[in-house]
C-alpha atoms as a PDB file:
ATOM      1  CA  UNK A   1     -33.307 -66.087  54.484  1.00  0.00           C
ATOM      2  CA  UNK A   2     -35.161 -68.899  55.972  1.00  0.00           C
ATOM      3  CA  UNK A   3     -38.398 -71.267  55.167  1.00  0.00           C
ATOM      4  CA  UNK A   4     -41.776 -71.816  57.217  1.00  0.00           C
ATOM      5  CA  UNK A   5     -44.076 -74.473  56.625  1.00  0.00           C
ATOM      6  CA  UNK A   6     -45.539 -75.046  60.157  1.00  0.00           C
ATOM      7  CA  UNK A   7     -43.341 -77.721  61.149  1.00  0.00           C
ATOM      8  CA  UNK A   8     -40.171 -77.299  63.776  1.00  0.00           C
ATOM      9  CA  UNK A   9     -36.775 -75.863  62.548  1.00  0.00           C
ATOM     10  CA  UNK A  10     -35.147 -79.743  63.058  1.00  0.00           C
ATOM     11  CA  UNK A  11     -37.757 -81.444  60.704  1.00  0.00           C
ATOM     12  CA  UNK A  12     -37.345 -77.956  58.049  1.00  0.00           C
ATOM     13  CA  UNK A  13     -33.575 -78.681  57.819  1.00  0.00           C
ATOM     14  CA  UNK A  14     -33.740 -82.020  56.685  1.00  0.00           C
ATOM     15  CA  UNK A  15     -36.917 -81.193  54.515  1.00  0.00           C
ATOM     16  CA  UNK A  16     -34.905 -78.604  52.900  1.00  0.00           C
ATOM     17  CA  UNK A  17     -31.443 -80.648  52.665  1.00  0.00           C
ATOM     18  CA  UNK A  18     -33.103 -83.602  50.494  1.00  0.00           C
ATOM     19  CA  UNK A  19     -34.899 -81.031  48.134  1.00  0.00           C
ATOM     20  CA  UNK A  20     -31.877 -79.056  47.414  1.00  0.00           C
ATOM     21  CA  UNK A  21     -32.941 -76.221  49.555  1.00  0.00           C
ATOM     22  CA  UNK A  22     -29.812 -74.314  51.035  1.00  0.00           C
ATOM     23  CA  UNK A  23     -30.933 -72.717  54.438  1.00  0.00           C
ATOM     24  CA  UNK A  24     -28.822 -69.558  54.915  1.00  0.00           C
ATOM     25  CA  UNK A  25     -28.422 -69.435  59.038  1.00  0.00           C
ATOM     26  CA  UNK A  26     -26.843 -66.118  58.714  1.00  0.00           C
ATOM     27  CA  UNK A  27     -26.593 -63.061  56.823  1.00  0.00           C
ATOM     28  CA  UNK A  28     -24.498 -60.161  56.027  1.00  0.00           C
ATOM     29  CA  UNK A  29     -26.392 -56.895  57.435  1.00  0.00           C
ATOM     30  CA  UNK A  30     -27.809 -54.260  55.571  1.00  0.00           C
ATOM     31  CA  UNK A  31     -24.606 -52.087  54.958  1.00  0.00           C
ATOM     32  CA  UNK A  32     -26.704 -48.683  53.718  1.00  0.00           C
ATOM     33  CA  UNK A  33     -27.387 -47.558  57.871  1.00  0.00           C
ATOM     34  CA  UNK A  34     -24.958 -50.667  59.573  1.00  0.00           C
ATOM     35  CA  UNK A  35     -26.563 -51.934  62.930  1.00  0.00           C
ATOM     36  CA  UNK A  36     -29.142 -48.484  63.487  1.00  0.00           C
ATOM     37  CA  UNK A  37     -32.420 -50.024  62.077  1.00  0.00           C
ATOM     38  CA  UNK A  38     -34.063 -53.041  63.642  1.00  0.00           C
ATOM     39  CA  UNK A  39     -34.258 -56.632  63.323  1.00  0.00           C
ATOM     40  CA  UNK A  40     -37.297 -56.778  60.351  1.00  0.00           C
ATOM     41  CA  UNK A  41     -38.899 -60.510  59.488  1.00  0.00           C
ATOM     42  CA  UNK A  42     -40.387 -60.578  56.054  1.00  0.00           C
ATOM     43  CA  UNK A  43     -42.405 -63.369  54.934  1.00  0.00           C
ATOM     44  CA  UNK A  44     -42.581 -63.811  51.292  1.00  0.00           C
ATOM     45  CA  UNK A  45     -44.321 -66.767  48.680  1.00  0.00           C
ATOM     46  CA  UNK A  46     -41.407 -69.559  48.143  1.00  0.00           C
ATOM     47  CA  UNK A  47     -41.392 -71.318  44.756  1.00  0.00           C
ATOM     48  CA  UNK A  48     -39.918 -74.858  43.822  1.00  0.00           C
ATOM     49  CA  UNK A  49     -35.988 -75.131  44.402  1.00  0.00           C
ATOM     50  CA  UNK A  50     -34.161 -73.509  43.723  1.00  0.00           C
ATOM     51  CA  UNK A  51     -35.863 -70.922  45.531  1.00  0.00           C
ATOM     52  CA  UNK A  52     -36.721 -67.561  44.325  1.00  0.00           C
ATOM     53  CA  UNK A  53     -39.295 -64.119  44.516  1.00  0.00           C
ATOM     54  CA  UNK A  54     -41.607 -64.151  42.244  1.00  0.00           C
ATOM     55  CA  UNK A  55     -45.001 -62.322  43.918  1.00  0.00           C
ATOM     56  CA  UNK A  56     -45.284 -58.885  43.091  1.00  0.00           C
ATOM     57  CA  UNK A  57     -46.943 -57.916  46.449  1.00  0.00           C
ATOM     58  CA  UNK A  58     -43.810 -59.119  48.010  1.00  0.00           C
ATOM     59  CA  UNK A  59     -41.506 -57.786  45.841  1.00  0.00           C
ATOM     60  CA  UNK A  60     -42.965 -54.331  46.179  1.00  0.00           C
ATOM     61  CA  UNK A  61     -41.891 -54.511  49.943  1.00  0.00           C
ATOM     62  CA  UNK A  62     -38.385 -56.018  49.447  1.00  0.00           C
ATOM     63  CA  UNK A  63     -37.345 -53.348  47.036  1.00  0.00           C
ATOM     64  CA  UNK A  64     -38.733 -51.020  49.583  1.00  0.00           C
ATOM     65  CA  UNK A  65     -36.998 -52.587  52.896  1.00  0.00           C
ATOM     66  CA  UNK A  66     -33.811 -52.112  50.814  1.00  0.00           C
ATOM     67  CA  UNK A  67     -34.302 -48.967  49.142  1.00  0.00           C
ATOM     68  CA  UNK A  68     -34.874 -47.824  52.637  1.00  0.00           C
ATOM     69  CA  UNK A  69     -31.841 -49.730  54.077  1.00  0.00           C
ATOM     70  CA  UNK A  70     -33.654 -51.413  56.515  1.00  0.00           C
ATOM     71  CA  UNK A  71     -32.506 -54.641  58.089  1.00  0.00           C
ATOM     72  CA  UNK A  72     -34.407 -57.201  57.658  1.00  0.00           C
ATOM     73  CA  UNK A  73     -34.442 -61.325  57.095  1.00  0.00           C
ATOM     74  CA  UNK A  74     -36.961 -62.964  54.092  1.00  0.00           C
ATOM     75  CA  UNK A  75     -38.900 -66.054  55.339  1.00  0.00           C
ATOM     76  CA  UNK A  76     -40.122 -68.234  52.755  1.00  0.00           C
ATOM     77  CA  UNK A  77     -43.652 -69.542  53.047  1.00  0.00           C
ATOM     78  CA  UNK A  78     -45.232 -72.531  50.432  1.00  0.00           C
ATOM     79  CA  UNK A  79     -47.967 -71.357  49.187  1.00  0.00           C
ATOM     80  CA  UNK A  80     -50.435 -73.373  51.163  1.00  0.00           C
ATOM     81  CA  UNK A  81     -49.128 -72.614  54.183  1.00  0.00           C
ATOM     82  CA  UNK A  82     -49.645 -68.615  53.639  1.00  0.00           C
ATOM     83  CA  UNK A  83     -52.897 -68.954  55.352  1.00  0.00           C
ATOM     84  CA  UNK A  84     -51.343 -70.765  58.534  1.00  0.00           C
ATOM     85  CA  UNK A  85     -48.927 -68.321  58.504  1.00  0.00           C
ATOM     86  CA  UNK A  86     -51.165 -65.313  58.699  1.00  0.00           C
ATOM     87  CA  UNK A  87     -53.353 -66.906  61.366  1.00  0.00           C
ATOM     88  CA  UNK A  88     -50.792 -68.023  63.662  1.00  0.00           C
ATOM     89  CA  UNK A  89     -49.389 -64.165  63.341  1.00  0.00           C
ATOM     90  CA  UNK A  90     -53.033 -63.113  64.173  1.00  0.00           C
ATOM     91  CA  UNK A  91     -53.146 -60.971  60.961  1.00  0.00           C
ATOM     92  CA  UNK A  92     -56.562 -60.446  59.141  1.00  0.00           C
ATOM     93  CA  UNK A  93     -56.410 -61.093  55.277  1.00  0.00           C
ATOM     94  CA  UNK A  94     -56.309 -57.758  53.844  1.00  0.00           C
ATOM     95  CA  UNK A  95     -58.234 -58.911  50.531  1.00  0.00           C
ATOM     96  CA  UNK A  96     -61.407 -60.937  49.683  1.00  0.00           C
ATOM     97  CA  UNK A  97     -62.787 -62.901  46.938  1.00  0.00           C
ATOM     98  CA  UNK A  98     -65.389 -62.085  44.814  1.00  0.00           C
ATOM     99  CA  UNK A  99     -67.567 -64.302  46.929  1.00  0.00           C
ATOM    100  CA  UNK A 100     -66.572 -62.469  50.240  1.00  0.00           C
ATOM    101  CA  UNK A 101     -64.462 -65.118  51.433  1.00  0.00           C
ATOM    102  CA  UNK A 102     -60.934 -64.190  53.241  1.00  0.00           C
ATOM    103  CA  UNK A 103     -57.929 -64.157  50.345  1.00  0.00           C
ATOM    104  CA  UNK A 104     -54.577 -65.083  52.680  1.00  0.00           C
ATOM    105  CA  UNK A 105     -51.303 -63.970  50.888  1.00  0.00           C
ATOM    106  CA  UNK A 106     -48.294 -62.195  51.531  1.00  0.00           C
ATOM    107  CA  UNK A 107     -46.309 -60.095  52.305  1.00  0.00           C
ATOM    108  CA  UNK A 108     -46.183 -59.833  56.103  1.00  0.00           C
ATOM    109  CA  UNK A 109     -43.432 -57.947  58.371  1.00  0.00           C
ATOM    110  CA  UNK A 110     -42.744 -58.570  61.748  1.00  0.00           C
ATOM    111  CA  UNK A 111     -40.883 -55.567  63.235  1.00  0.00           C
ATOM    112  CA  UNK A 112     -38.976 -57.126  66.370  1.00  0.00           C
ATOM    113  CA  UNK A 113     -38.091 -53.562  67.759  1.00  0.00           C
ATOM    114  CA  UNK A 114     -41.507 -51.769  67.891  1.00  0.00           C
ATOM    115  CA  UNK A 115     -43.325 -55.170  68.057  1.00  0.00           C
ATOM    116  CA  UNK A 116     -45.625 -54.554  65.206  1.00  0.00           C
ATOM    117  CA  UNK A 117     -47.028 -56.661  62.505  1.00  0.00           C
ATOM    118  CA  UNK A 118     -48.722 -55.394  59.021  1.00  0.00           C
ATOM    119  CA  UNK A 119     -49.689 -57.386  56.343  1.00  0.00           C
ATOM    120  CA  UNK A 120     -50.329 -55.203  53.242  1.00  0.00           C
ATOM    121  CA  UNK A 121     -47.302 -54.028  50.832  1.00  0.00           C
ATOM    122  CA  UNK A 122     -48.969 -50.409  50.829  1.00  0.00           C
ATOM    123  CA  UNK A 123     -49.634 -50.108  54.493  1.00  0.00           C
ATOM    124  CA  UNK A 124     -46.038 -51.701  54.831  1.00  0.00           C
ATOM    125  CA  UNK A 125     -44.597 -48.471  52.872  1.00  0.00           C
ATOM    126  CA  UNK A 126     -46.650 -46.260  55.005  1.00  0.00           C
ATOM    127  CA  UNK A 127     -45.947 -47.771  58.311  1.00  0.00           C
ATOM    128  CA  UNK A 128     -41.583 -47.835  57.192  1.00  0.00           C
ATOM    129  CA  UNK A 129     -41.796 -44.241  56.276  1.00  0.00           C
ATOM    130  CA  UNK A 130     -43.631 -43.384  59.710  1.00  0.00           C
ATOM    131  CA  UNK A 131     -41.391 -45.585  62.151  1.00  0.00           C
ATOM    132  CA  UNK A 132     -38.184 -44.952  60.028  1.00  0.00           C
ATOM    133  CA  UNK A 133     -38.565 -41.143  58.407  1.00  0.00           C
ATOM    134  CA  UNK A 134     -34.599 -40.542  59.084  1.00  0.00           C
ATOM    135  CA  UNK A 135     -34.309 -43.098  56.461  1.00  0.00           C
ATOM    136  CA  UNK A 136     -35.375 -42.072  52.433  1.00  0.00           C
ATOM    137  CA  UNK A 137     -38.622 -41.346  51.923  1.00  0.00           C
ATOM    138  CA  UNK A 138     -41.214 -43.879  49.853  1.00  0.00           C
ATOM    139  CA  UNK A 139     -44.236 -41.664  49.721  1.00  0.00           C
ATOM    140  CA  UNK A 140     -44.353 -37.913  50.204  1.00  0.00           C
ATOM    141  CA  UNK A 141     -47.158 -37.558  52.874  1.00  0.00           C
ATOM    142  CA  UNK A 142     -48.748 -35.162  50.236  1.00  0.00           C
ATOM    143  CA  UNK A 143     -49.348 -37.978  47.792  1.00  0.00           C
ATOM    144  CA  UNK A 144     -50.426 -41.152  49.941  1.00  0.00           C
ATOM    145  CA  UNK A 145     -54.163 -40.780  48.416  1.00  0.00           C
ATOM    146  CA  UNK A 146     -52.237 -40.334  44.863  1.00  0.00           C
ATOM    147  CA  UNK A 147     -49.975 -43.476  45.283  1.00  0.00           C
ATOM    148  CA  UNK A 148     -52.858 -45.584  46.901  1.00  0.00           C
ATOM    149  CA  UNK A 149     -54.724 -44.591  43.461  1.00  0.00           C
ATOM    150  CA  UNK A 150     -51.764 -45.732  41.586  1.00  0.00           C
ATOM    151  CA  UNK A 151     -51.161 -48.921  43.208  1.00  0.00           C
ATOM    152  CA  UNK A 152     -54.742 -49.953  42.477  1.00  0.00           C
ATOM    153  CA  UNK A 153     -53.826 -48.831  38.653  1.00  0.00           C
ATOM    154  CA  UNK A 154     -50.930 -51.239  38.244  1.00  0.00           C
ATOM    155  CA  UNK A 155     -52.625 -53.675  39.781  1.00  0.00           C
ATOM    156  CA  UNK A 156     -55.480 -53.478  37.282  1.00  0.00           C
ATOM    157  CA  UNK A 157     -52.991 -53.222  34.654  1.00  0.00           C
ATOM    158  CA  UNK A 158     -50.737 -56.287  35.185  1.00  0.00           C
ATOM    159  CA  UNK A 159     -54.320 -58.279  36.410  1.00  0.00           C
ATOM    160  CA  UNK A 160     -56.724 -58.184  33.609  1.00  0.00           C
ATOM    161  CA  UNK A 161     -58.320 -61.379  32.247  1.00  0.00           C
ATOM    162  CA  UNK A 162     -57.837 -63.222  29.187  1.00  0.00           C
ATOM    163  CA  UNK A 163     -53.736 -62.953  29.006  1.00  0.00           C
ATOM    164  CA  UNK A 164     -53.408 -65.224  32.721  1.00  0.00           C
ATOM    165  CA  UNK A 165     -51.898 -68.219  31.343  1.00  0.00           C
ATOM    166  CA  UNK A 166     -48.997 -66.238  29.642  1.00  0.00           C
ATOM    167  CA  UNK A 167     -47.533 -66.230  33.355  1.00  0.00           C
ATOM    168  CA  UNK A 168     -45.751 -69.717  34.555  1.00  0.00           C
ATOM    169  CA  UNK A 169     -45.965 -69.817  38.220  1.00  0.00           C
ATOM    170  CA  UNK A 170     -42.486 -71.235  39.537  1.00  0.00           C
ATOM    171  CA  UNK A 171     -44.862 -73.935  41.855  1.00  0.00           C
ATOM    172  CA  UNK A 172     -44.768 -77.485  42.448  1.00  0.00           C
ATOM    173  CA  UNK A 173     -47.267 -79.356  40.176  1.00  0.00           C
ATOM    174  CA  UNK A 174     -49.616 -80.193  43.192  1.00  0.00           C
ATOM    175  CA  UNK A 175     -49.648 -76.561  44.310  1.00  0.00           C
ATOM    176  CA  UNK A 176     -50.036 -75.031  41.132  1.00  0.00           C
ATOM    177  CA  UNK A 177     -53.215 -77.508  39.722  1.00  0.00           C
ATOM    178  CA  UNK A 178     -54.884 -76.295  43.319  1.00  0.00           C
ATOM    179  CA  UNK A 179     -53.889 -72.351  42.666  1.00  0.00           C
ATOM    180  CA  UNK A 180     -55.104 -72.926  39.213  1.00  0.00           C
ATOM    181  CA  UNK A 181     -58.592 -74.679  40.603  1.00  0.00           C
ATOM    182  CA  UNK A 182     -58.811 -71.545  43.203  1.00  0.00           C
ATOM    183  CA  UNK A 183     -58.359 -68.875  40.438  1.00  0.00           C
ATOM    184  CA  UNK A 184     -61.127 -70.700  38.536  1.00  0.00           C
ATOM    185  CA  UNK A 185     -63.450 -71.455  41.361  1.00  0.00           C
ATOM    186  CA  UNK A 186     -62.631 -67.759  43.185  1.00  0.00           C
ATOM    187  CA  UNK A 187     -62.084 -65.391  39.589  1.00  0.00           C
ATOM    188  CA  UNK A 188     -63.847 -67.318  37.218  1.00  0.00           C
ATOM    189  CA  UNK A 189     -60.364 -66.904  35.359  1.00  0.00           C
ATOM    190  CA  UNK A 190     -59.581 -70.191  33.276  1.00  0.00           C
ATOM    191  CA  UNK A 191     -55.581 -70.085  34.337  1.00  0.00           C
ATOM    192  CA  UNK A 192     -53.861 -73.104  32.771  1.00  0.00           C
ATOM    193  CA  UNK A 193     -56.972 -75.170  31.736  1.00  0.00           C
ATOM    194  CA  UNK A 194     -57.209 -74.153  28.404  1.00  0.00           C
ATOM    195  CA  UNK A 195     -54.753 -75.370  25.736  1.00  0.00           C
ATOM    196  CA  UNK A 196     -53.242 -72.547  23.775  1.00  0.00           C
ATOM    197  CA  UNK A 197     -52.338 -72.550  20.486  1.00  0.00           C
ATOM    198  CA  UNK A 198     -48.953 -70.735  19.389  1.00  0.00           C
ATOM    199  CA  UNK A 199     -51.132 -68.580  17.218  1.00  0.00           C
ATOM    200  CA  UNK A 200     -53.258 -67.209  20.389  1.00  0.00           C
ATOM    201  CA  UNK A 201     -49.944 -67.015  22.486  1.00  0.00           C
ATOM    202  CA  UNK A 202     -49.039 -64.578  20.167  1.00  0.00           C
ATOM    203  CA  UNK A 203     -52.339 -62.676  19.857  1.00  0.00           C
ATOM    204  CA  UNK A 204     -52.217 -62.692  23.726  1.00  0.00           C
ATOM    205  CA  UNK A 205     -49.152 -61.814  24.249  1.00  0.00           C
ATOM    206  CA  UNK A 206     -50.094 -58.331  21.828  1.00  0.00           C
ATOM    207  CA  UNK A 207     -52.880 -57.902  24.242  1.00  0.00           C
ATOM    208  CA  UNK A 208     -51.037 -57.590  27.031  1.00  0.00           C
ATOM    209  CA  UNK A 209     -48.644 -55.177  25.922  1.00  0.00           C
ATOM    210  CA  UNK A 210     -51.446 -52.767  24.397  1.00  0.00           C
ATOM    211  CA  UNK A 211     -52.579 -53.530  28.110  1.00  0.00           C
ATOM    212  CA  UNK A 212     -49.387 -51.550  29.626  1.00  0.00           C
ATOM    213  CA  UNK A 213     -50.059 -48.380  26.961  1.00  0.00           C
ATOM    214  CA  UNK A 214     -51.950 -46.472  29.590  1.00  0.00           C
ATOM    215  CA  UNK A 215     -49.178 -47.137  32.030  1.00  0.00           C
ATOM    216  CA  UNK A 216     -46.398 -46.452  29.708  1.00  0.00           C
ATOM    217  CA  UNK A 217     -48.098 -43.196  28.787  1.00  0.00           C
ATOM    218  CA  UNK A 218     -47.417 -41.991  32.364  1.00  0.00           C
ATOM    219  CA  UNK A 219     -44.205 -42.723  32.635  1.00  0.00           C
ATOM    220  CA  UNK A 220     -44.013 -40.622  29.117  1.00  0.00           C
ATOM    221  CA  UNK A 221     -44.478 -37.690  30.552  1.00  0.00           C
ATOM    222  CA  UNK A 222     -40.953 -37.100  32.218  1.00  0.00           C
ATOM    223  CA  UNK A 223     -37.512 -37.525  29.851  1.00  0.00           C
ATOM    224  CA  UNK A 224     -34.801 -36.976  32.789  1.00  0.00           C
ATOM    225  CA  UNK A 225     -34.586 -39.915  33.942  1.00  0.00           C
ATOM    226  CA  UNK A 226     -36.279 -44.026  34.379  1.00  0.00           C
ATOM    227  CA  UNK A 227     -38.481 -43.193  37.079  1.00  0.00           C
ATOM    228  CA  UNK A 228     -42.104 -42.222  36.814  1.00  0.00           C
ATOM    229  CA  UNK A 229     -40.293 -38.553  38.310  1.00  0.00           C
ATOM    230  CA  UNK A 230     -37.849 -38.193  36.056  1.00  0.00           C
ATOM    231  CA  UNK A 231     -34.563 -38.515  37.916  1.00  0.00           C
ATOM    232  CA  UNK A 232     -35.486 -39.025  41.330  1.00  0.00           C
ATOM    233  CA  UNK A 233     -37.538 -42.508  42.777  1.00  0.00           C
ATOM    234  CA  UNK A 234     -40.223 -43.010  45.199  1.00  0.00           C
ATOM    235  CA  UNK A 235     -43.040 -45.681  46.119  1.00  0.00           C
ATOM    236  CA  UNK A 236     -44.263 -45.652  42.698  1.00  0.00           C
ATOM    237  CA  UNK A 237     -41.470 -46.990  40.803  1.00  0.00           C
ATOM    238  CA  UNK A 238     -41.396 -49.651  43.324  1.00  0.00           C
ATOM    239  CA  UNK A 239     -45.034 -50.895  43.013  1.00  0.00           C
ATOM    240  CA  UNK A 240     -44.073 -51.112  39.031  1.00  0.00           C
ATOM    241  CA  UNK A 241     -40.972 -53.012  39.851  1.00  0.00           C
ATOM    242  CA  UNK A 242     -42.649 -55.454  42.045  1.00  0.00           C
ATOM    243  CA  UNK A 243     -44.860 -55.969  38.640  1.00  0.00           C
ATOM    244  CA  UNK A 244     -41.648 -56.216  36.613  1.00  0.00           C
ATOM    245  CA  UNK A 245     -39.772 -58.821  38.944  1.00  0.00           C
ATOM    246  CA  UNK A 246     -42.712 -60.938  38.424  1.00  0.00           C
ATOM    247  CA  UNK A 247     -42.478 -60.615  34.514  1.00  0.00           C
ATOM    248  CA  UNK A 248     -39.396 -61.740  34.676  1.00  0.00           C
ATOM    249  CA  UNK A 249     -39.675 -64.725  36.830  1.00  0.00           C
ATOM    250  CA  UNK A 250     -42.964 -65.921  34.963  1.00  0.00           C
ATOM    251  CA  UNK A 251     -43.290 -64.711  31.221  1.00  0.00           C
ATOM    252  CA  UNK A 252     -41.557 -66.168  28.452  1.00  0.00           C
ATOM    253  CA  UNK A 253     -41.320 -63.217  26.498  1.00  0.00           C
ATOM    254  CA  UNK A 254     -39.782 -60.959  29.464  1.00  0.00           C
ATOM    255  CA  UNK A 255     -36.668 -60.171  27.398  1.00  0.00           C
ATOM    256  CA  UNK A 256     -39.294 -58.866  24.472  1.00  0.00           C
ATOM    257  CA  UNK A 257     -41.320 -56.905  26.930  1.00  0.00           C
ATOM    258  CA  UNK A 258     -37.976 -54.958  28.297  1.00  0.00           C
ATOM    259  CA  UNK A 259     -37.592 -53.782  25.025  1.00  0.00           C
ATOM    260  CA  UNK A 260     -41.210 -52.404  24.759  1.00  0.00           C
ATOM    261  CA  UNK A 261     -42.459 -48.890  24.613  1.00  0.00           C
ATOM    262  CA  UNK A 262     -39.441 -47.646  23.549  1.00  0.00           C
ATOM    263  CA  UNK A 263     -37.267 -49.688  26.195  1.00  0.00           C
ATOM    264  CA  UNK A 264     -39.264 -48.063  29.285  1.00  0.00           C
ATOM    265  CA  UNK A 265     -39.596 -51.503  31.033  1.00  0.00           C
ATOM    266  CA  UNK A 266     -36.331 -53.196  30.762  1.00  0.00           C
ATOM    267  CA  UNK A 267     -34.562 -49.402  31.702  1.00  0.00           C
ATOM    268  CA  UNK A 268     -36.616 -49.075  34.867  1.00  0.00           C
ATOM    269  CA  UNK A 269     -36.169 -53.034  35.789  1.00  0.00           C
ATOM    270  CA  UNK A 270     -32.319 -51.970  35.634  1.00  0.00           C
ATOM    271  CA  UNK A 271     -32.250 -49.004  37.379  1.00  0.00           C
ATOM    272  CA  UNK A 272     -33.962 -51.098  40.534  1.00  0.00           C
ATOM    273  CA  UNK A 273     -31.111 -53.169  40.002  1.00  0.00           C
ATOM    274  CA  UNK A 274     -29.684 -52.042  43.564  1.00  0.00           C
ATOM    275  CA  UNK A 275     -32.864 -52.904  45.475  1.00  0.00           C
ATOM    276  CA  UNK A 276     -32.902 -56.566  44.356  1.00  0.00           C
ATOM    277  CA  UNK A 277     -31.267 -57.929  46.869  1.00  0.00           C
ATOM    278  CA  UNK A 278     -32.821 -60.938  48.457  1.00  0.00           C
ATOM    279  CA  UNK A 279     -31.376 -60.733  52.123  1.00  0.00           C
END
C-alpha cells in the first residue's frame, strides 16, 4: 500500500511521517495462487489518517482482485489529485456530469504484466475474468448485459437524492467543503449545507432504508445462502459489498442498517469478510 499526490517518493515520506501516515514498503503476497498472477497497481480514494477505503467504486474492485486472488498493491490518491492521476496515466474519465463535463475518479489498475490500464470497476471485472479465467469467475459471460443492468441498479439505489448528508465523508475539511461545493454546483444535491434537525435525520434515515426494499426484494428470492445466488458468489455480491463497505465507513447508523430486512445486509457484509483485505 502506498500514497500518490504528484510529488516525488522523498518529499511523500516525510509528508506522510508528520501526518501519521505509515507507508507500508512491502507486502505479504497474495497467498490464494502464490507468485502465478502478476504484479497489479490499484489506485484507490485515500481519506484523512489514519487511512482507510471508503469509495464504493473502489471497493467493488478490491473485493474482486482478492476474491480472484490476484496480486496486486493499493495506491492511495487525495481526492484532488484523482484527476492528475488519471491524466498522467492517459486514462479518459469514464463518467460525466450532468453538464457534460469530464467526472475523474477511481478506481484505476495498472496491470504490469500485460501492460494494460482500465479505469472503470465493471470493465475492471470484465477485463480480470478475460486475462485471468484460470482464476474464479466474477461474471458468467452469459450474464455481462444482466450484471451491467445490475450495477447501474445499485448504483441508483445507494445514490438517490434527499438522504446525501446521512453519509460523512472520512476527508480533510478543505477537501470535503470543495467535494461538497462540486456536488452542489455538478448534482444540484445540497450535501452538507443544510442543517439537519435530529427529527429529519430520523425521517431520512427511514427513507433510505425503504430506498434498499427493491434491492432487498432480490436478494429475497434465494434462502440457501447470503449471496444474491443462494450459496454460491459472483460479481454481483461484490458491487453490493462495495455499497456496504461504504455504509460502514460513512453512516452513523451502519450497525442499524446490518440488522435491516431481516439481517440481509450485515449477513452479506460478513460473508465478504475474506475479500476485505486491504493489500
Amino acid at each position: 500500500m502506498s500514497f500518490v499526490d504528484g510529488r516525488d517518493s522523498a518529499e511523500l515520506r516525510n509528508v506522510f511521517r508528520c501526518v501519521g501516515f505509515r507507508i507500508l514498503q512491502t507486502l505479504p503476497r497474495s497467498t490464494h495462487h502464490p507468485m502465478t498472477t502478476p504484479h497489479i497497481t490499484f489506485y484507490d480514494i485515500a481519506s484523512v489518517a489514519p487511512v482507510r477505503a471508503f469509495a464504493p467504486n473502489p471497493w467493488k474492485t478490491r473485493l474482486a482482485l482478492n476474491y480472484k486472488g490476484v496480486d496486486y498493491e493499493t495506491v492511495f490518491v487525495p481526492l484532488m489529485d484523482v484527476e492528475k492521476v488519471r491524466r498522467d496515466l492517459d486514462v479518459p474519465p469514464c463518467r460525466l456530469y450532468p453538464d457534460g463535463s469530464s467526472f475523474y475518479t477511481l478506481p484505476i489498475i495498472r496491470d504490469h504484466h500485460h501492460q494494460i490500464i482500465k479505469g472503470d470497476s465493471f470493465d475492471i471485472a470484465l477485463y480480470l475474468d478475460d486475462k485471468y479465467p484460470h482464476l474464479p469467475r466474477l461474471i458468467p459471460p452469459s450474464s455481462i448485459s444482466i450484471h451491467a443492468a445490475f450495477n447501474q441498479f445499485v448504483d441508483t439505489v445507494f445514490t438517490r437524492s434527499g438522504v446525501s448528508h446521512l453519509f460523512k465523508m472520512p476527508l480533510d475539511a478543505t477537501t470535503t467543503q470543495i467535494f461538497q461545493k462540486k456536488m452542489m454546483d455538478k448534482f444540484n444535491i445540497p450535501w452538507g449545507t443544510t442543517i439537519i434537525t435530529a427529527e429529519q435525520e430520523k425521517k431520512d434515515v427511514e427513507i433510505f432504508k425503504s430506498n434498499l426494499n427493491d434491492l432487498a426484494n432480490v436478494f429475497r428470492c434465494r434462502d440457501e445462502g447470503p449471496f444474491l445466488e443462494g450459496a454460491s458468489l459472483s460479481y454481483a455480491d461484490l458491487i453490493v459489498g462495495g455499497w456496504l463497505m461504504m455504509m460502514e465507513e460513512t453512516f452513523s447508523k451502519w450497525d442499524e442498517m446490518k440488522g435491516w430486512h431481516g439481517g440481509l445486509w450485515g449477513r452479506l457484509s460478513d460473508a465478504l469478510d475474506q475479500y476485505k483485505e486491504i493489500k
